[in-house]
Protein backbone atom coordinates (compact mmCIF):
# COMPACT_ATOMS: atom_id res chain seq x y z
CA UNK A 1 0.00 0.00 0.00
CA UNK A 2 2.83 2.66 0.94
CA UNK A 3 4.20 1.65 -2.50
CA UNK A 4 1.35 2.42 -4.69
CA UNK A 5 0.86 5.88 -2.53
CA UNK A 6 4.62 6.57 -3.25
CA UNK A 7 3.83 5.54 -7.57
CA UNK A 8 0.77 7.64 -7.16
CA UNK A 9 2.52 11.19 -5.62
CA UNK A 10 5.05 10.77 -7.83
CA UNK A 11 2.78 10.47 -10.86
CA UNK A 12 0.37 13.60 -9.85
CA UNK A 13 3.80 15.62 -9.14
CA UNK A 14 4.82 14.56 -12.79
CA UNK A 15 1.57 15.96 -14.02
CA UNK A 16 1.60 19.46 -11.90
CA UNK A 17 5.20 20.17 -13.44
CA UNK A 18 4.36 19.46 -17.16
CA UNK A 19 2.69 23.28 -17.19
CA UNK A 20 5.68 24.64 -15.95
CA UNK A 21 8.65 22.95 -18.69
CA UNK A 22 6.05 23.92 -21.69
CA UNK A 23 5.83 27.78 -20.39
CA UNK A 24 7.01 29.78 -23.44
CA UNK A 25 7.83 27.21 -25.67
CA UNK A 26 6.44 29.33 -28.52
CA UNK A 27 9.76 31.83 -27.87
CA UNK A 28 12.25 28.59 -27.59
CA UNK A 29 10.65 26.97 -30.46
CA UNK A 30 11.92 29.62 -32.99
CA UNK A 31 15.29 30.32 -31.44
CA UNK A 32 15.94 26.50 -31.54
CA UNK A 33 14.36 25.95 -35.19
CA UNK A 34 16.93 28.41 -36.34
CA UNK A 35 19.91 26.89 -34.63
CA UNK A 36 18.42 23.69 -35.59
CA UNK A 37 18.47 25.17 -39.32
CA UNK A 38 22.12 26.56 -38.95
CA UNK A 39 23.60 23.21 -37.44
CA UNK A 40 21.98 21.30 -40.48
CA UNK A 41 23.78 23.60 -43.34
CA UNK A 42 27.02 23.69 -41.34
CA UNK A 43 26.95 19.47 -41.29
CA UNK A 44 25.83 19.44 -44.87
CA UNK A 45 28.83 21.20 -45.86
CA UNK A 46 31.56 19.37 -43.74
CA UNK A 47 29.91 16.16 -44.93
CA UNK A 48 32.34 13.94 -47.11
CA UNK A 49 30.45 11.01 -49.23
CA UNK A 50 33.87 9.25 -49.30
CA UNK A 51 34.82 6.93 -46.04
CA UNK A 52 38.31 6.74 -47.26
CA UNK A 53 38.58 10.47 -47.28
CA UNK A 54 37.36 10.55 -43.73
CA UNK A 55 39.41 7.57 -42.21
CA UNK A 56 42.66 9.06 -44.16
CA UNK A 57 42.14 12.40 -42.76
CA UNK A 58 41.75 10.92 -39.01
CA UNK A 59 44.67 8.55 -39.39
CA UNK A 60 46.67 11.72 -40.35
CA UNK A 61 45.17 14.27 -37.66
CA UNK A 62 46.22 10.87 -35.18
CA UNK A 63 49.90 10.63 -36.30
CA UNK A 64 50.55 14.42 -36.49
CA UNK A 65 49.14 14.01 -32.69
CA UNK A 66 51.34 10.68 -31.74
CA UNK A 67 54.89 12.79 -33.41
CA UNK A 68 54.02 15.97 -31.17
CA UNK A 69 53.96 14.08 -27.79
């Protein structure tokens, strides 16, 4: 019984908080649409089709790093 009173207080204190993380989500949903926006063009553009290109350009970064220690 104390469990399902615990389950239950929890649940209704879930529900009394939703209000409160949606307040002004019509001001956050524009700011984050256009950063949202931004972050797509900026992966689009440092996107490589070409595995080897990416693997070969790690392996290098990794070596230049290994030499400098």
């Amino acid at each position: 019984m104390k469990v399902v009173k615990i389950i239950l207080a929890l649940g209704l204190i879930v529900i009394a908080n939703s209000g409160i993380v949606m307040a002004n989500i019509a001001h956050f949903d524009e700011v984050w649409a256009k950063r949202a926006q931004r972050a797509k063009q900026i992966a689009e553009k440092a996107y490589d089709p070409n595995p080897h290109h990416v693997a070969n350009h790690l392996n290098h970064k990794t070596h230049q790093a290994h030499k400098a220690l």
